[in-house]
Protein backbone atom coordinates (compact mmCIF):
# COMPACT_ATOMS: atom_id res chain seq x y z
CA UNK A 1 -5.03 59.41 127.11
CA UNK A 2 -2.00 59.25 124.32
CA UNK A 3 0.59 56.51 126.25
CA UNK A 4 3.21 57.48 124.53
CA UNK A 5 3.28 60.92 126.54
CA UNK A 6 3.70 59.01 129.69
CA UNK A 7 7.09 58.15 129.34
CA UNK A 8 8.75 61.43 128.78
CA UNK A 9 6.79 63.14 131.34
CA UNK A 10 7.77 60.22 133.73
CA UNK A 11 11.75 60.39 132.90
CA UNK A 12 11.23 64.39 133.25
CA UNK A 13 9.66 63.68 136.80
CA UNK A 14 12.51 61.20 137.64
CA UNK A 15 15.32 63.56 136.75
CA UNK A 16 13.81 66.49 138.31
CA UNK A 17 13.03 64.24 141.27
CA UNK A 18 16.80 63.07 141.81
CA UNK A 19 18.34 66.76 141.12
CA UNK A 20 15.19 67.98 143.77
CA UNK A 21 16.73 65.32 145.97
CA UNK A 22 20.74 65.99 145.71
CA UNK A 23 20.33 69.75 145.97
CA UNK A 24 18.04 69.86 148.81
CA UNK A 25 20.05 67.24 150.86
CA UNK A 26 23.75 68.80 150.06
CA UNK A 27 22.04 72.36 151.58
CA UNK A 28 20.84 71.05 154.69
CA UNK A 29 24.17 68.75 154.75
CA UNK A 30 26.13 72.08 154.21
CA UNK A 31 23.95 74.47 157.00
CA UNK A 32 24.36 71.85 159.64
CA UNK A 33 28.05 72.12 159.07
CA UNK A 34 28.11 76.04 158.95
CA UNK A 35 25.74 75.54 161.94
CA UNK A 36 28.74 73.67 164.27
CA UNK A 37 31.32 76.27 162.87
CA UNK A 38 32.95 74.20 160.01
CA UNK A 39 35.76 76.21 158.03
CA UNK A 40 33.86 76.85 154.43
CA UNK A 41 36.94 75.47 152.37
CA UNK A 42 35.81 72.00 152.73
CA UNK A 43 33.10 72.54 150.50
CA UNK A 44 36.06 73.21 147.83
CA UNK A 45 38.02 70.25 148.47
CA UNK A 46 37.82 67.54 145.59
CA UNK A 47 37.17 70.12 142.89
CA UNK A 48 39.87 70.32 140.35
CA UNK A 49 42.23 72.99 139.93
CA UNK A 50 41.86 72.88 136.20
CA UNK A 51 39.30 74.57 133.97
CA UNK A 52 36.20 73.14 133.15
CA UNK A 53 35.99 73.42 129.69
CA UNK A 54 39.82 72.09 129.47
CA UNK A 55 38.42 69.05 131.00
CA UNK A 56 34.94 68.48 128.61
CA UNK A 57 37.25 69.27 126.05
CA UNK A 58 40.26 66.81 126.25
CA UNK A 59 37.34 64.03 127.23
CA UNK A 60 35.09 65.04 124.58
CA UNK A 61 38.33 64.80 121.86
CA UNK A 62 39.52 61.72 123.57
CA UNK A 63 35.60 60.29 123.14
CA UNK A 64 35.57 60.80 120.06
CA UNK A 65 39.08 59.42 118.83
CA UNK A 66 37.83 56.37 120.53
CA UNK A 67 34.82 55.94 118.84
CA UNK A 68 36.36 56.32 115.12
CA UNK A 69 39.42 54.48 116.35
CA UNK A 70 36.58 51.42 117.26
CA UNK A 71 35.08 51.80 114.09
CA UNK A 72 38.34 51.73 112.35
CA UNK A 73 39.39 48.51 114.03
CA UNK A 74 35.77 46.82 113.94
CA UNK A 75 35.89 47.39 109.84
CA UNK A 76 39.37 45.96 109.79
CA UNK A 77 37.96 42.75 111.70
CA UNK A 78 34.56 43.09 109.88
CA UNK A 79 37.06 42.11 106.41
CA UNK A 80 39.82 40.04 107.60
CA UNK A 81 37.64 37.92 110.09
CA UNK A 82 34.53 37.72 108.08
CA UNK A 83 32.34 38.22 111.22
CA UNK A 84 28.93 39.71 111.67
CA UNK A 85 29.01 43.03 111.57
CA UNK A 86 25.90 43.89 114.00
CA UNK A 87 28.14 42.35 116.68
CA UNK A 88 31.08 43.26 116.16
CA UNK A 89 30.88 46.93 115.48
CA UNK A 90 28.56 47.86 118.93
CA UNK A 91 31.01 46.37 120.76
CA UNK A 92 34.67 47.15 119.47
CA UNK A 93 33.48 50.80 119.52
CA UNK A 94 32.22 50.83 122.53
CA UNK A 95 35.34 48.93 124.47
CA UNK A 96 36.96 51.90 122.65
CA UNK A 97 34.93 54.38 123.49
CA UNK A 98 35.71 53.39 127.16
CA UNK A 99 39.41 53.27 126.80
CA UNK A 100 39.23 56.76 125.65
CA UNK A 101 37.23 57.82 128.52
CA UNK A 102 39.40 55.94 131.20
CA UNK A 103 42.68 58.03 129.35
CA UNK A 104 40.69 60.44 129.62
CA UNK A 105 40.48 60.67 133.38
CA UNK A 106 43.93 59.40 133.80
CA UNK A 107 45.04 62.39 132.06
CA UNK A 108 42.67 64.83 133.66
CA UNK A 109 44.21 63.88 137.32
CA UNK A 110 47.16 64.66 135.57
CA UNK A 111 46.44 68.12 134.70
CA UNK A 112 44.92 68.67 138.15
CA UNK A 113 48.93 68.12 139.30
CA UNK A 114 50.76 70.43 137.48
């Protein structure tokens, strides 16, 4: 048998497995509630007020500003430090990358409150 088919087959199984897993337990955790009489609107609580796509959007632009503002800054540091560029380009855009995505969710709370 071809090996190499093993390993997306297996990371299919493992994803399927842990979405199998997370549906199946939030039902029965959710009938069990309904069961003892629970008010629905808990099963709301925690979900922003905002849109969706608002949200994917302003992290997906704020992703990306952060990656070309790493590899902005990692070129600059590439020419004035004279460092090697396989390590310092990986990891300036990626510290980057972060600091968008950490705005990001700052800013997304922050939509949730108006």
């Amino acid at each position: 048998m071809n090996e190499g088919i093993l390993v997306p087959i297996s990371m299919f199984l493992v994803i399927f497995g842990i979405i199998y897993l997370y549906l199946s337990t939030r039902n029965k955790e959710r009938l069990a509630l309904i069961e003892k009489g629970a008010d629905a609107s808990i099963f709301l609580r925690g979900h922003s007020k905002s849109p969706i796509w608002k949200v994917i959007l302003l992290n997906l632009a704020l992703l990306l500003m952060g990656i070309g503002l790493g590899m902005l800054i990692a070129s600059i540091l590439e020419k004035s430090l004279a460092v090697v560029p396989d390590a310092i380009y990986p990891g300036v855009t990626f510290t980057t990358a972060g600091i968008s995505l950490f705005i990001g969710y700052i800013m997304t709370k922050n939509l949730d409150k108006e």
